[in-house]
Protein backbone atom coordinates (compact mmCIF):
# COMPACT_ATOMS: atom_id res chain seq x y z
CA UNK A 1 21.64 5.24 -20.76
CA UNK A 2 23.69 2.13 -20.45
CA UNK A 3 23.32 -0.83 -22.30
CA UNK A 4 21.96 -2.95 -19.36
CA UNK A 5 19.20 -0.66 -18.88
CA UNK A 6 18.27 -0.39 -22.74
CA UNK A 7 17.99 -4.13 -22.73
CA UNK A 8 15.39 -3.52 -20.11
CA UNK A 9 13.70 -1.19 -21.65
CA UNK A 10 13.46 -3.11 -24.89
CA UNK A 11 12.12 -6.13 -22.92
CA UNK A 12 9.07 -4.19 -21.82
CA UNK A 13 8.34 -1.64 -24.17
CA UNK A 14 7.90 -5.37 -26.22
CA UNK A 15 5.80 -6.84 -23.87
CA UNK A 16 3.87 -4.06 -24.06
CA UNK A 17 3.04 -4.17 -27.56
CA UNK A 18 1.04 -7.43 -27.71
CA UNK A 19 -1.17 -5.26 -25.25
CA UNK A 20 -1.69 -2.26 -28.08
CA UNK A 21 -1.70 -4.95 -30.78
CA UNK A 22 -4.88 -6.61 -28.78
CA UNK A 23 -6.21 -3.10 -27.93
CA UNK A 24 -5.83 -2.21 -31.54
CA UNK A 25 -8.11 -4.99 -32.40
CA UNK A 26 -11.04 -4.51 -29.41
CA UNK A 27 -11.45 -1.15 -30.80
CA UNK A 28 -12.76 -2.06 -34.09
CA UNK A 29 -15.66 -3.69 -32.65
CA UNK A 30 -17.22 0.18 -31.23
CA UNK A 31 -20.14 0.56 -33.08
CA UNK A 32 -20.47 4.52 -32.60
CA UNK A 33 -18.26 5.49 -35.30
CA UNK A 34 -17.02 9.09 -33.67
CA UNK A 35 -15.98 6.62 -30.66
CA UNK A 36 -14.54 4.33 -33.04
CA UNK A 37 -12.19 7.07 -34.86
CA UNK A 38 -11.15 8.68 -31.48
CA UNK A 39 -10.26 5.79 -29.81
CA UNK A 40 -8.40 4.54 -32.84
CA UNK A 41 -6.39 7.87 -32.97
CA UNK A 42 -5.86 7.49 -29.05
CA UNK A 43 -3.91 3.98 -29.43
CA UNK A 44 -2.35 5.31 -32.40
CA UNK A 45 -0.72 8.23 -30.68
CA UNK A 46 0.34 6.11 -27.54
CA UNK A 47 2.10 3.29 -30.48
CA UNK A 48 3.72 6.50 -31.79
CA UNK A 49 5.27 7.32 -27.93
CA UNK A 50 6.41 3.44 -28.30
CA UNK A 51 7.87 3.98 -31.52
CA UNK A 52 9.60 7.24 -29.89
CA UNK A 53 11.06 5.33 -27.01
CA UNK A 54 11.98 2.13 -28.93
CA UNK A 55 14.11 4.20 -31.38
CA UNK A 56 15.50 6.24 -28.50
CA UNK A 57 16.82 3.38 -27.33
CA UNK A 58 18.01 1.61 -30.83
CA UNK A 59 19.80 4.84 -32.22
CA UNK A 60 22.27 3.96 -29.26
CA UNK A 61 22.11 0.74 -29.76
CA UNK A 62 20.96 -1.00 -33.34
CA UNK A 63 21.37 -4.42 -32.41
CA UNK A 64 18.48 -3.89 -30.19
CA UNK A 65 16.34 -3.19 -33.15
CA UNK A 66 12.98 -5.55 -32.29
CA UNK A 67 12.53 -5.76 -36.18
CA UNK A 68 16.21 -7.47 -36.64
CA UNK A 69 15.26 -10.16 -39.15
CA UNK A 70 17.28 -13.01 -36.65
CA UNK A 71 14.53 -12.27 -33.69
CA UNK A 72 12.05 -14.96 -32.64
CA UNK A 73 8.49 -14.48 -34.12
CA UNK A 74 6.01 -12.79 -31.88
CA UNK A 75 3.05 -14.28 -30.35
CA UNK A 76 0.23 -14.70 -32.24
CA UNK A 77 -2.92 -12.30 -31.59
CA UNK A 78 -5.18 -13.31 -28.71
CA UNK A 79 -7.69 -10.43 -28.95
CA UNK A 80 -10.44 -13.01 -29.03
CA UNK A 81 -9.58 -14.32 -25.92
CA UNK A 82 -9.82 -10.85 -24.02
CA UNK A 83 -12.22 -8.57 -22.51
CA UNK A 84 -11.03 -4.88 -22.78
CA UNK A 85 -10.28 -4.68 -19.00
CA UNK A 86 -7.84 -7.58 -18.70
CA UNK A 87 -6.13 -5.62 -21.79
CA UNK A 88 -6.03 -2.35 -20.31
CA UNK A 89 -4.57 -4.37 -16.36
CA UNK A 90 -2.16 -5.80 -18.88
CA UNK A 91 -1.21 -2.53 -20.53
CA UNK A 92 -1.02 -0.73 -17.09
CA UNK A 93 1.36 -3.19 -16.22
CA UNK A 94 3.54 -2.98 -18.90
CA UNK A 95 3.63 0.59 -18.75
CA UNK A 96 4.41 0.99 -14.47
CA UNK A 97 7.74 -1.49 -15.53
CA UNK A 98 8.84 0.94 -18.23
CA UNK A 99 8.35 3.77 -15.98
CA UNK A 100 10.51 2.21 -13.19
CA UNK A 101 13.36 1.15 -15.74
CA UNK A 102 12.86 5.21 -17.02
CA UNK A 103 13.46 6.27 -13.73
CA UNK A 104 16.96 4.47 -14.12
CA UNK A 105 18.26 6.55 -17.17
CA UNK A 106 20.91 9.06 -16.13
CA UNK A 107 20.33 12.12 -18.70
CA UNK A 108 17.26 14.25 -17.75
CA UNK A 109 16.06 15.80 -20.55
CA UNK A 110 15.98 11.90 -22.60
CA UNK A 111 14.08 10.55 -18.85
CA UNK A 112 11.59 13.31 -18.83
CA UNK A 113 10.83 12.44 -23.40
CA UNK A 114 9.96 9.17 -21.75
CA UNK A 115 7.81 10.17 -18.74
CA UNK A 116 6.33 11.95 -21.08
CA UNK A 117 5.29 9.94 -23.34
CA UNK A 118 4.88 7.46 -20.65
CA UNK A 119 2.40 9.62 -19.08
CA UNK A 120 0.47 9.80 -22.43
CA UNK A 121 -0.24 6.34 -22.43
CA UNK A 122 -1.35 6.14 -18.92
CA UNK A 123 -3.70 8.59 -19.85
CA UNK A 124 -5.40 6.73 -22.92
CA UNK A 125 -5.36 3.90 -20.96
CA UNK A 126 -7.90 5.80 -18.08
CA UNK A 127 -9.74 7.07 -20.43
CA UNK A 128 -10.99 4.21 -22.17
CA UNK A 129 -11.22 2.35 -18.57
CA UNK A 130 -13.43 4.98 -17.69
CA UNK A 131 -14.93 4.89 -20.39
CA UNK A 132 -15.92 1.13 -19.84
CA UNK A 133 -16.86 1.68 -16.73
CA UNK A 134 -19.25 4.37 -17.78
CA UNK A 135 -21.07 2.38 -20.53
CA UNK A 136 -19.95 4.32 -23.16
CA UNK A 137 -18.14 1.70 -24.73
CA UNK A 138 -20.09 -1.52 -23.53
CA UNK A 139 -19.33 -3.74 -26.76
CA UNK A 140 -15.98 -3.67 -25.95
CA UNK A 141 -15.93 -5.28 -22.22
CA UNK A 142 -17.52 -8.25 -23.54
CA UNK A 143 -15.70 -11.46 -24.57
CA UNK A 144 -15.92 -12.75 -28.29
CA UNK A 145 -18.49 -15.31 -28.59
């Protein structure tokens, strides 16, 4: 991959993360603990497939590292602000821009690691939308108080 298109990719697999960070968060408040665990392990297998494709992209180039000490600071956490759904738009977002910029890198075998694990994430992200929509997880469409 070119450096243009890592820069890219580095923008929005970092816009993304605010979106796990927040999702991270709304899933503490399930109540049903077996819910709770799975859906915990779900978001921490699609932040692994982020950690995948963000050091994809920094073993080719390091001064793209998003933990270089001279970054800016990250925004602060608005979980309490959000219901689940806006979250999961957000995330879905997020993840059809890295998937476009993916599309872009030339080798086939390192495009089709990050379909893959683009594809993961797409799939959490259903789940627990469905999930939503189904009741099963009711305490977390609802705004903080």
């Amino acid at each position: 991959m070119d450096r243009a298109l890592a820069i890219k990719l580095m923008e929005a697999l970092q816009a993304a993360e605010s979106n796990l960070e927040n999702l991270s968060a709304l899933s503490t408040k399930v109540a049903d603990e077996f819910r709770r665990r799975r859906l915990r392990r779900q978001i921490g297998d699609v932040m692994s497939s982020h950690l995948y494709m963000t050091m994809s992209i920094v073993r080719q180039f390091g001064d793209l590292d998003p933990d270089r000490e001279d970054l800016d600071a990250r925004p602060g956490d608005r979980s309490g602000e959000l219901a689940i759904a806006d979250v999961l738009r957000a995330a879905e977002a997020d993840l059809e821009t890295v998937a476009s910029l993916a599309d872009c890198i030339g080798d086939q075998d390192e495009r089709g690691e990050f379909r893959a694990h683009l594809a993961k994430a797409s799939t959490l992200y259903r789940q627990i939308m469905d999930a939503v929509a189904q009741g099963r997880l009711p305490e977390l469409d609802r705004r903080k108080a």
